[in-house]
C-alpha atoms as a PDB file:
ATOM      1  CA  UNK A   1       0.000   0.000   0.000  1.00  0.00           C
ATOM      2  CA  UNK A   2       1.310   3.852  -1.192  1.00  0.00           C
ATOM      3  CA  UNK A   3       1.890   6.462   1.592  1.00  0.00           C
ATOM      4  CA  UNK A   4      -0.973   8.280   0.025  1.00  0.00           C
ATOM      5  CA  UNK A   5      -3.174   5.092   0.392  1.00  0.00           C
ATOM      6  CA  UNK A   6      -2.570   4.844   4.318  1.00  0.00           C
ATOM      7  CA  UNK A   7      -3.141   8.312   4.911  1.00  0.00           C
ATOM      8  CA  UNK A   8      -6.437   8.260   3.176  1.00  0.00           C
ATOM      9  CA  UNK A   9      -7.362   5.453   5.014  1.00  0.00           C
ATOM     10  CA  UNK A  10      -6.131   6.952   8.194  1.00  0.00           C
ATOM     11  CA  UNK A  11      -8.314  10.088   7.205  1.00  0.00           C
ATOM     12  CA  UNK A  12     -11.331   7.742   6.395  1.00  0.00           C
ATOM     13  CA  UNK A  13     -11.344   5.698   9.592  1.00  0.00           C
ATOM     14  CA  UNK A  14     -11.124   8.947  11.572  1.00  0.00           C
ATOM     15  CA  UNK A  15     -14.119  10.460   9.255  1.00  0.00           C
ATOM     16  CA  UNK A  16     -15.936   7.671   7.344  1.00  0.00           C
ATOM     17  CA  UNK A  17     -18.384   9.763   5.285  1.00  0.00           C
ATOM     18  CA  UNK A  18     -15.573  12.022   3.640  1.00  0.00           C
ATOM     19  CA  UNK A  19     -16.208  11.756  -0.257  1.00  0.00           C
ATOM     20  CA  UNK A  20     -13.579  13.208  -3.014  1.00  0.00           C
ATOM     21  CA  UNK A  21     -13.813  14.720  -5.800  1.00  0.00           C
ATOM     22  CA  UNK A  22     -11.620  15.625  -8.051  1.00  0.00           C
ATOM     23  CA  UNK A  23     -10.992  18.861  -9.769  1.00  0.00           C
ATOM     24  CA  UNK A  24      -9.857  17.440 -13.578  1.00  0.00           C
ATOM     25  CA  UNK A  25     -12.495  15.231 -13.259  1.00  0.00           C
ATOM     26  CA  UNK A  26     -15.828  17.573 -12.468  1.00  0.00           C
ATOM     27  CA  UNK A  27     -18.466  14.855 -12.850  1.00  0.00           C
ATOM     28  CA  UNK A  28     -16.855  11.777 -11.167  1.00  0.00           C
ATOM     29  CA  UNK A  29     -16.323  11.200  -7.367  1.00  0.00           C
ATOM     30  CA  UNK A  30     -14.029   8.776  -5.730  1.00  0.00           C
ATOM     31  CA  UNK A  31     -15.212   7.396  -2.354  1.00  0.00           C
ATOM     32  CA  UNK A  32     -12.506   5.573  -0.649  1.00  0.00           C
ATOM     33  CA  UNK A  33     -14.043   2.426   2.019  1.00  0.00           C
ATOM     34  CA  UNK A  34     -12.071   0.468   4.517  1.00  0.00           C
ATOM     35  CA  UNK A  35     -14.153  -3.254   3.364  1.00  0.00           C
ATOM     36  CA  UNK A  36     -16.135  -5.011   6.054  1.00  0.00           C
ATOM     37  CA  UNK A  37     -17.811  -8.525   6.139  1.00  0.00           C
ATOM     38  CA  UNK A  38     -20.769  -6.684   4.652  1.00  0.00           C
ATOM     39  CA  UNK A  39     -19.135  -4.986   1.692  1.00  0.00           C
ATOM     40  CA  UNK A  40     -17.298  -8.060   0.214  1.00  0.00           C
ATOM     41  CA  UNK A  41     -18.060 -11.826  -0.357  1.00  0.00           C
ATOM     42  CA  UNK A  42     -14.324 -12.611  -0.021  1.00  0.00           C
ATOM     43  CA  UNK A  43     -13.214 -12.593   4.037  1.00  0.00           C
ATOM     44  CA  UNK A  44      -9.277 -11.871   2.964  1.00  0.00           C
ATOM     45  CA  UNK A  45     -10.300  -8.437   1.596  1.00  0.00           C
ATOM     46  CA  UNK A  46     -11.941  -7.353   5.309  1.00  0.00           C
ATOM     47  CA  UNK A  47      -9.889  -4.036   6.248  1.00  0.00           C
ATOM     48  CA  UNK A  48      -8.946  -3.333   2.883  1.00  0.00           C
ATOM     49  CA  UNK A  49      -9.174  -0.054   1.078  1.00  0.00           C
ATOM     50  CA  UNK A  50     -11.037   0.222  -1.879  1.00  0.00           C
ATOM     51  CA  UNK A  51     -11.873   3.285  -4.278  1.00  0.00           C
ATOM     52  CA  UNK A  52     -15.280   3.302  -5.697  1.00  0.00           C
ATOM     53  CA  UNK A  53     -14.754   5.621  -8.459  1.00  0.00           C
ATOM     54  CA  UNK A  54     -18.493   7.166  -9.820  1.00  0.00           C
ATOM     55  CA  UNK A  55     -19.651   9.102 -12.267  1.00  0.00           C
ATOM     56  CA  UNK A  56     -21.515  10.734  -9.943  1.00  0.00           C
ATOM     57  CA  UNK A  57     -23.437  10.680  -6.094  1.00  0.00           C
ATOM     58  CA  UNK A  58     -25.447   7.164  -4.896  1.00  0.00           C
ATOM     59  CA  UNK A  59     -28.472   7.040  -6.542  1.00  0.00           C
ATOM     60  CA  UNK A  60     -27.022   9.525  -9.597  1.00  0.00           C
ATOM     61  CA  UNK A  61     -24.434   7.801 -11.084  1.00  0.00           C
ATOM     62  CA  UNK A  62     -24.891   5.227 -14.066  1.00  0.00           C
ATOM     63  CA  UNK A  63     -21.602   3.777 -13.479  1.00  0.00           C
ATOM     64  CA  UNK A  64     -19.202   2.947 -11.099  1.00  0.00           C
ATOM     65  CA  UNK A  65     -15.514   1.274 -10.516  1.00  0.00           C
ATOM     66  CA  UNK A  66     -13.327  -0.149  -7.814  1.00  0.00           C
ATOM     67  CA  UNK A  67      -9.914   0.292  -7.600  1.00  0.00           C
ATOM     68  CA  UNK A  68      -7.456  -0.344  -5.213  1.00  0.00           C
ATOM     69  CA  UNK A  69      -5.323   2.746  -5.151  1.00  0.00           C
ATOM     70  CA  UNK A  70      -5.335   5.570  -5.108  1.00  0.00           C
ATOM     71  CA  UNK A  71      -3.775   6.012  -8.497  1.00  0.00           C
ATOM     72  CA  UNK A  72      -5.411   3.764 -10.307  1.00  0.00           C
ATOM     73  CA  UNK A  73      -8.314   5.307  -8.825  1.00  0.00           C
ATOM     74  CA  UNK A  74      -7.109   8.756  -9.673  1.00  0.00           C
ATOM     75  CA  UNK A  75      -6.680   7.167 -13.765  1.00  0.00           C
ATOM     76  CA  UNK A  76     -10.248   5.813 -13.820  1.00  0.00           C
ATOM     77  CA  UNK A  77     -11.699   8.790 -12.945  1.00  0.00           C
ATOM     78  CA  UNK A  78     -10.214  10.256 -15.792  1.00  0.00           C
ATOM     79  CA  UNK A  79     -11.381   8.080 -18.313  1.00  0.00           C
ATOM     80  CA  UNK A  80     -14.520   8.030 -16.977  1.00  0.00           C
ATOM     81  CA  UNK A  81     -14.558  12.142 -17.450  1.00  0.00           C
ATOM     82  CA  UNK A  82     -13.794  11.486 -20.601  1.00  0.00           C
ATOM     83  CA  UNK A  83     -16.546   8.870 -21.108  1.00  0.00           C
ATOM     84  CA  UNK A  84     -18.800  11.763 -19.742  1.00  0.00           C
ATOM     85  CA  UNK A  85     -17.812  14.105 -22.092  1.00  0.00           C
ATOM     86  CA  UNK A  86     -18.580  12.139 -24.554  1.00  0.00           C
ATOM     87  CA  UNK A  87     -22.065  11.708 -23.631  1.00  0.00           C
ATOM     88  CA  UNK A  88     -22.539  14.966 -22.791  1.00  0.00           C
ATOM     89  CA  UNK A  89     -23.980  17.470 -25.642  1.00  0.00           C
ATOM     90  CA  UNK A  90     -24.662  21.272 -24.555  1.00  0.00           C
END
């Protein structure tokens, strides 16, 4: 795990419902979880830190990734920007 991984899951366990979003990709939000036995089948991934990168808030957002740090996180939320630019006609 990256320094910058056990700081934001330092930050996390100390305030659980922090969300972030990032500023080169407007429309997507990454949402970093510490796993529990209710948030994964698999009992060896219990503790672990996972990204949920979305293309927008629960209940808004048509789709949505996990990663598993926090720059692979930070390079799906920029192809999923770009994904929403696509779609996106003004």
């Amino acid at each position: 795990m990256g320094k910058l991984d056990k700081l934001i899951k330092k930050l996390i366990t100390e305030e659980p419902e922090l969300s972030i979003i990032l500023d080169y990709a407007p429309n997507v939000t990454i949402m970093p979880v510490i796993l529990d036995e209710d948030s994964t089948a698999n009992p060896k991934n219990i503790g672990r830190l996972e990204y949920q990168v979305s293309d927008g808030m629960v209940g808004e957002r048509g789709s949505s990734n996990n990663e598993y740090t926090w720059e692979n996180a930070k390079k799906e939320a920029v192809i999923m920007q770009k994904e929403f630019d696509k779609l996106t006609v003004f």
